[in-house]
Protein backbone atom coordinates (compact mmCIF):
# COMPACT_ATOMS: atom_id res chain seq x y z
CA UNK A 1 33.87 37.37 -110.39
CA UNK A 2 31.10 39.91 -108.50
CA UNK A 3 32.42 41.52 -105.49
CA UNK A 4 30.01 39.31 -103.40
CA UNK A 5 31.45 35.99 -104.74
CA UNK A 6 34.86 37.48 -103.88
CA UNK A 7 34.04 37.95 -100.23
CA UNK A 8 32.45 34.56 -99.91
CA UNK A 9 35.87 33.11 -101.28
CA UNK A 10 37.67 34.96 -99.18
CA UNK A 11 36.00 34.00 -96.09
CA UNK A 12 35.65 30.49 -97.00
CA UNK A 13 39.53 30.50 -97.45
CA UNK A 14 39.85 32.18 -93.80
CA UNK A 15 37.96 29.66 -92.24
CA UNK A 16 40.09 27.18 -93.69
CA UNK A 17 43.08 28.82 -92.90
CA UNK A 18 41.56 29.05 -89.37
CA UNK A 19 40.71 25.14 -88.71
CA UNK A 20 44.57 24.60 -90.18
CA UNK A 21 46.07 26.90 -87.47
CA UNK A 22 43.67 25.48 -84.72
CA UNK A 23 44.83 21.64 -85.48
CA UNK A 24 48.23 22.80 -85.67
CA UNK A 25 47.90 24.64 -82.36
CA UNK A 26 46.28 21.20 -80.81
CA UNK A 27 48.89 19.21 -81.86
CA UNK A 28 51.45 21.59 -80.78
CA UNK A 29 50.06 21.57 -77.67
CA UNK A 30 51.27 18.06 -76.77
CA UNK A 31 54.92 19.09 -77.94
CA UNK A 32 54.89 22.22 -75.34
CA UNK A 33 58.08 20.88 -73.36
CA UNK A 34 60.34 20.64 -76.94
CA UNK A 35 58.84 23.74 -78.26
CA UNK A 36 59.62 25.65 -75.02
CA UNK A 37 63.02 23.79 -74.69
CA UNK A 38 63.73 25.39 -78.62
CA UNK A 39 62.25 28.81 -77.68
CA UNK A 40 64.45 29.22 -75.04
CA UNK A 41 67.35 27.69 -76.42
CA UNK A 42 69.06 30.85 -78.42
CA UNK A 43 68.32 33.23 -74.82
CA UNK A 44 70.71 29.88 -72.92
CA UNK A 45 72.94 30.29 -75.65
CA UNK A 46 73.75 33.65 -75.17
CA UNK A 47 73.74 33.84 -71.54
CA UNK A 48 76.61 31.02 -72.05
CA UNK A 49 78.06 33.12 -74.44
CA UNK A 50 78.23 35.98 -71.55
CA UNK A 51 79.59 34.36 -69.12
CA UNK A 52 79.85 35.62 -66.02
CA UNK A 53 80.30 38.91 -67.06
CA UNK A 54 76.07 39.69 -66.86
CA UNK A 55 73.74 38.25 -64.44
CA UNK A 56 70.45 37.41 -66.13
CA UNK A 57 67.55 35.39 -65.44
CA UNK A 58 64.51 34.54 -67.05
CA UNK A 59 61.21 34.70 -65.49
CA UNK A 60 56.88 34.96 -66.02
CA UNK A 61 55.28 37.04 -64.73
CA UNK A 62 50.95 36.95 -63.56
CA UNK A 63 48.66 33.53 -62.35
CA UNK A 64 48.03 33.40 -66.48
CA UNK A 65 51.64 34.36 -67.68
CA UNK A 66 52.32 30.38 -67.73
CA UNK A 67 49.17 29.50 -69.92
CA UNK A 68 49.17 32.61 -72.15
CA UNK A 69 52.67 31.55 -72.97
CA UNK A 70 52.19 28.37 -73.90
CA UNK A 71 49.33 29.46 -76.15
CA UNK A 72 51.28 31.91 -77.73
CA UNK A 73 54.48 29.04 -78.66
CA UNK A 74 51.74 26.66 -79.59
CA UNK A 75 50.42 29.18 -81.86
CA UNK A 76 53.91 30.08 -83.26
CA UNK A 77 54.42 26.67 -84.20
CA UNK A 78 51.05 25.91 -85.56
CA UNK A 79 51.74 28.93 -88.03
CA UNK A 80 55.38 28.89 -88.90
CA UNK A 81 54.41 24.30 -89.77
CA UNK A 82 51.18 25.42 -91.67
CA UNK A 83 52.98 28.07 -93.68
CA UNK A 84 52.42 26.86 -97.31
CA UNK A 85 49.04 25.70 -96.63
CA UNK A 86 48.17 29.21 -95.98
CA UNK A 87 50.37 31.05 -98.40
CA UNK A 88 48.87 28.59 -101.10
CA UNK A 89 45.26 29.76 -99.52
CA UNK A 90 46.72 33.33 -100.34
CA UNK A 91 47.64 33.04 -104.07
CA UNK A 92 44.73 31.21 -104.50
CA UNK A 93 42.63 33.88 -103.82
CA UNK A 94 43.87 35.80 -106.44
CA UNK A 95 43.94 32.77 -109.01
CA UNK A 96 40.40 33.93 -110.17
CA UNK A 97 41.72 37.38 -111.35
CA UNK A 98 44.06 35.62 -113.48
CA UNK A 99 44.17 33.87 -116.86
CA UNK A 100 44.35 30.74 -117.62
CA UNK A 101 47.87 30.26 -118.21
CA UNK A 102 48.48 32.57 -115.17
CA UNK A 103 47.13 29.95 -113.00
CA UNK A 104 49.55 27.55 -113.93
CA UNK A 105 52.02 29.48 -111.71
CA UNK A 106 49.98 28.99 -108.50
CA UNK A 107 51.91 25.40 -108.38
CA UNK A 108 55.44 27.04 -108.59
CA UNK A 109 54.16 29.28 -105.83
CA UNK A 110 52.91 26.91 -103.43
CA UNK A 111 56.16 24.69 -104.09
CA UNK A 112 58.86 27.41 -103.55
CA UNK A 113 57.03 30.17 -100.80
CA UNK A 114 56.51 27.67 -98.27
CA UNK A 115 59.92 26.36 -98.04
CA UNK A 116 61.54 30.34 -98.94
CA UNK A 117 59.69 31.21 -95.69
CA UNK A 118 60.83 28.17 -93.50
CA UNK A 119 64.17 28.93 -94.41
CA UNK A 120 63.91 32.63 -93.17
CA UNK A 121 62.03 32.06 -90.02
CA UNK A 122 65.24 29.18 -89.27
CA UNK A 123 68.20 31.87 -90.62
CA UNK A 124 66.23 34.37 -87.72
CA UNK A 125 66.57 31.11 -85.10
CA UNK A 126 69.96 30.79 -86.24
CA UNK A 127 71.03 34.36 -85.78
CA UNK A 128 68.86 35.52 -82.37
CA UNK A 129 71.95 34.31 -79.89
CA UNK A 130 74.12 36.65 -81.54
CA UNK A 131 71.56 39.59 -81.21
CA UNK A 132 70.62 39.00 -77.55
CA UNK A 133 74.67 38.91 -76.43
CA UNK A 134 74.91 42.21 -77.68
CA UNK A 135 71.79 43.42 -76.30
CA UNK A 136 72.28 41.53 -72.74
CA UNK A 137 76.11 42.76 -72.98
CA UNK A 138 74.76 46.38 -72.19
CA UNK A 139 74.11 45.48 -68.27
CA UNK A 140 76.34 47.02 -65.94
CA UNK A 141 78.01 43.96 -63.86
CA UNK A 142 76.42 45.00 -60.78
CA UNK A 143 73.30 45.36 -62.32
CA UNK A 144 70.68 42.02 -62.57
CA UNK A 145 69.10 41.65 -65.88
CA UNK A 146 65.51 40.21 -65.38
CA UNK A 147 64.20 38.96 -68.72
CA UNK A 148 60.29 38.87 -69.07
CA UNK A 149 59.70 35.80 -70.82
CA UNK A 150 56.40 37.61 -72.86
CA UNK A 151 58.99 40.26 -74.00
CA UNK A 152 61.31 37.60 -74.77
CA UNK A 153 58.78 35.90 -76.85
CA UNK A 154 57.91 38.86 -78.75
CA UNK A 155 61.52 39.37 -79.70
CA UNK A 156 61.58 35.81 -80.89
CA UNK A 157 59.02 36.09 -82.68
CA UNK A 158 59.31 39.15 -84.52
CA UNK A 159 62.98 38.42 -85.59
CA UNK A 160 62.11 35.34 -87.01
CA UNK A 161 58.80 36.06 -88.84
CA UNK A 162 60.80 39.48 -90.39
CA UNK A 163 63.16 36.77 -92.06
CA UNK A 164 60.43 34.77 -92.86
CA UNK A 165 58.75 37.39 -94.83
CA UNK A 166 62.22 39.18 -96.24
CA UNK A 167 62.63 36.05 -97.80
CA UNK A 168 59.48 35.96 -99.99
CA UNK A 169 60.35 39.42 -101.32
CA UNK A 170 62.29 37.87 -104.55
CA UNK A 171 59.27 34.81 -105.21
CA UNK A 172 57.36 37.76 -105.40
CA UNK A 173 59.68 39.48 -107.83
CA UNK A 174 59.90 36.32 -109.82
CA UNK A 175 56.09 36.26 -109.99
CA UNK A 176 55.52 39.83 -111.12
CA UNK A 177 58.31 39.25 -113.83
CA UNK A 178 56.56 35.96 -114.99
CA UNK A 179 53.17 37.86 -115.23
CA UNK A 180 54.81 40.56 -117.26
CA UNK A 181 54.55 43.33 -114.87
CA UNK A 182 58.44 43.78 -113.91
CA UNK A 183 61.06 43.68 -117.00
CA UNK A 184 64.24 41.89 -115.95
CA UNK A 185 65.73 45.13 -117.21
CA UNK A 186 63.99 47.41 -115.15
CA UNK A 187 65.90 45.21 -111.81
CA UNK A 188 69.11 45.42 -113.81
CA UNK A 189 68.75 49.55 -113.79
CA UNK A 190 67.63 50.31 -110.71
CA UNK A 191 69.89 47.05 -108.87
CA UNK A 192 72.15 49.54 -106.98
CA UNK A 193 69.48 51.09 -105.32
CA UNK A 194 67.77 47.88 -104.75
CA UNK A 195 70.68 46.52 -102.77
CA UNK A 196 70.83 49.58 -100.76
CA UNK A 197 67.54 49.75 -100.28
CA UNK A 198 67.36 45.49 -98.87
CA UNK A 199 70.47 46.93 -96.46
CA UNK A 200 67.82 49.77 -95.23
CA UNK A 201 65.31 47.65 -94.61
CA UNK A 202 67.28 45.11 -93.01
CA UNK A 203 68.94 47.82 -90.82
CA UNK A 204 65.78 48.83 -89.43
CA UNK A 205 63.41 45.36 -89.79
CA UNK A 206 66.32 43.40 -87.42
CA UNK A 207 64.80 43.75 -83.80
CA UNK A 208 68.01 43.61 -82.38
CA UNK A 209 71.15 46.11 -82.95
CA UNK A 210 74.36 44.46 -83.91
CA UNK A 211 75.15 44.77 -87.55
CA UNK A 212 75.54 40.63 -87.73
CA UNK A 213 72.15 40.28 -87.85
CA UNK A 214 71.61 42.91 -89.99
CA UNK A 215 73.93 41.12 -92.57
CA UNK A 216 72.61 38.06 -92.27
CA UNK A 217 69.24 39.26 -93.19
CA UNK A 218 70.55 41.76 -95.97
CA UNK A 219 73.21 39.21 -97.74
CA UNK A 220 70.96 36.43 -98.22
CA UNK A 221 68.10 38.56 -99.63
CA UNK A 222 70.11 40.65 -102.04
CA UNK A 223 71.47 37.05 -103.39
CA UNK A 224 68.14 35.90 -103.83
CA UNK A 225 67.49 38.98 -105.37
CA UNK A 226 70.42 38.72 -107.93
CA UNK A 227 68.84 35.05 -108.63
CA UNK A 228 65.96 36.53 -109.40
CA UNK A 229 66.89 38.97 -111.29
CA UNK A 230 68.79 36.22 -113.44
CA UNK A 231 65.53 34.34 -113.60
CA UNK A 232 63.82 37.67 -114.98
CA UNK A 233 66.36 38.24 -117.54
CA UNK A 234 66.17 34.85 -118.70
CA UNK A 235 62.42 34.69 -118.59
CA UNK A 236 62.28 37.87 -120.87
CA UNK A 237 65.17 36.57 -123.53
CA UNK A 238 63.14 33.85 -124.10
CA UNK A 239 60.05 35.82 -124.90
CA UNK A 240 62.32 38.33 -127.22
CA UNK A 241 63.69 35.58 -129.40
CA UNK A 242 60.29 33.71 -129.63
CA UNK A 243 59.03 37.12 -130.50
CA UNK A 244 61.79 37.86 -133.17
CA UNK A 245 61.44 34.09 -135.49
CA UNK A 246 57.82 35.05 -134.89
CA UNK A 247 56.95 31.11 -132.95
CA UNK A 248 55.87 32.70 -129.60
CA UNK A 249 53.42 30.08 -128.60
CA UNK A 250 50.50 30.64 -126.64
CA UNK A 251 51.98 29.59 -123.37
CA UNK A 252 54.68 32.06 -123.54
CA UNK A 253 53.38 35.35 -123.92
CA UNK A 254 52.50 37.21 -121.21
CA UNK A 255 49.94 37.74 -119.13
CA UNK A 256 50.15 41.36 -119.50
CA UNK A 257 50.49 41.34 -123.35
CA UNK A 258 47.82 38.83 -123.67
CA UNK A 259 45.13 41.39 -121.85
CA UNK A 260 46.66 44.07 -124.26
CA UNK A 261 46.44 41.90 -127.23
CA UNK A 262 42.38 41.00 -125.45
CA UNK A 263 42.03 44.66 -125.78
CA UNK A 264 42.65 45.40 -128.44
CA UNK A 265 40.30 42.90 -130.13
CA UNK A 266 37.80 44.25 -128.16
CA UNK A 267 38.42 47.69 -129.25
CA UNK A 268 39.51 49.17 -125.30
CA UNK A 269 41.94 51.75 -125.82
CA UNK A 270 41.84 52.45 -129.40
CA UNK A 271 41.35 56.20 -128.59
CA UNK A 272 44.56 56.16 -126.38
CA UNK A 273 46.34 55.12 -129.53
C-alpha cells in the first residue's frame, strides 16, 4: 500500500478506537460508585492489613479533584473492557503488510491478546495490597500518612497496565515464531538470559518495592515464556519434517521463506548469492 493509504488507515482505525473508548467511558460513567468502590478496594485492604500500627487516610485534593477523578476511573475502565477491540485495531493495521496466509493469524491474535492482557491487568489488582503494606509500612507511628487519591490512582494504574502489557510479551513471541522471524532454537539458546532478563524487567517495571510483586510479575511471564517457547519448537518441527518427506504444503511454510522463495523468482538478491 502507498504511504498515503497507510495514514488514512491508520487514522480511520484511531477514530474507531476513539468512539470505542468514548462509549466505554459513557457507560462507565453510570457504574462510577462500583468502579470507585473496586479502585479503592486493594488501598482498604492494606490499611486492614496494617492495623493500627500506621495512621493513613485517603483524601482529594482541588474544586475539580472529584470530577477529574472520576474521568480518569471511567477512562480506566473504558480501556482495560475495550482491550481486544483495540489490540485487534492494532494487528490489523499491519495485516496489509502481510501475506495472505499471514493474515490468517490476525484471528489467533485477536482471540488470545485480549484475554492475555485482562489477565495481567487482574494478576496487578490481585497483587497491589501487598505492595502498598510495604510501602505504607514505612510511616513512623507518630507520623499521619495522607494518601492523595490522584497519586493513588496513578499507582493503580501503572501497576496494573505494566502486567497487562508483560503479559503480551510471549503472544508476541509466538507471533514472530509463526511468521518465521524467531527460531524456537534461537529461545532455547539464549533462555537463561531471557529469564534473567523478565526478572530485570520485572524488578524495575513493579511500581512498588517488595520482591512479591516482583515475583508475581516475573514467574508468570517466564512460564508463559517457556509455553511459548514449546509452541515455537513445535511450530518449527513441524516445518522440518514437512520439509524433509518433501509435502510442505503451501499453508505451512513461512512467511519469511515464502518472501525469500518470492525473491528469488523475481531475481532480488541473486548478486548477494
Amino acid at each position: 500500500m502507498p504511504l498515503a493509504d497507510h495514514l488514512r488507515e491508520l487514522r480511520a482505525r484511531m477514530l474507531r478506537v476513539a468512539m470505542v473508548l468514548v462509549v466505554g467511558l459513557v457507560v462507565a460513567w453510570f457504574f462510577y460508585n462500583q468502579l470507585f468502590g473496586l479502585i479503592l478496594r486493594p488501598y482498604n485492604d492494606a490499611r486492614i492489613a496494617l492495623g493500627a500500627s500506621v495512621n493513613t487516610k485517603p483524601y482529594i485534593s482541588g474544586a475539580g479533584g472529584p470530577l477529574m477523578l472520576q474521568l480518569k476511573i471511567c477512562g480506566l475502565a473504558a480501556l482495560v473492557a475495550s482491550s481486544p477491540y483495540w489490540l485487534y485495531q492494532i494487528w490489523g493495521f499491519i495485516v496489509p503488510g502481510l501475506h495472505p496466509k499471514e493474515r490468517r493469524w490476525t484471528r489467533l491474535f485477536a482471540a488470545v491478546a485480549g484475554p492475555l492482557f485482562v489477565a495481567g491487568v487482574a494478576a496487578g489488582y490481585y497483587v497491589l495490597p501487598r505492595g502498598l503494606e510495604v510501602l505504607i509500612g514505612f510511616t513512623p507511628s507518630n507520623v499521619q500518612n495522607l494518601v492523595e487519591f490522584s497519586d493513588y490512582f496513578s499507582f493503580l494504574t501503572r501497576m496494573m497496565l505494566v502486567f497487562g502489557v508483560a503479559f503480551e510479551i510471549p503472544l508476541f513471541v509466538v507471533l514472530l515464531n509463526l511468521a518465521g522471524v524467531l527460531p524456537g532454537r534461537a529461545l532455547t539458546t539464549y533462555r537463561p538470559w531471557i529469564i534473567v532478563g523478565v526478572f530485570v524487567f520485572a524488578a524495575v517495571a513493579t511500581p512498588s518495592t517488595d520482591p512479591f510483586s516482583m515475583l508475581m510479575l516475573a514467574i508468570p511471564m517466564t512460564v508463559l515464556f517457556l509455553v511459548s517457547e514449546v509452541i515455537a519448537r513445535i511450530v518449527d518441527r513441524r516445518r522440518a519434517n514437512a520439509r524433509e518427506f518433501g509435502d510442505l504444503a503451501d499453508d505451512e511454510v513461512s512467511p519469511l521463506d515464502e518472501r525469500r522463495q518470492d525473491a528469488r523468482a523475481t531475481g532480488v538478491g541473486e548478486e548477494d548469492d
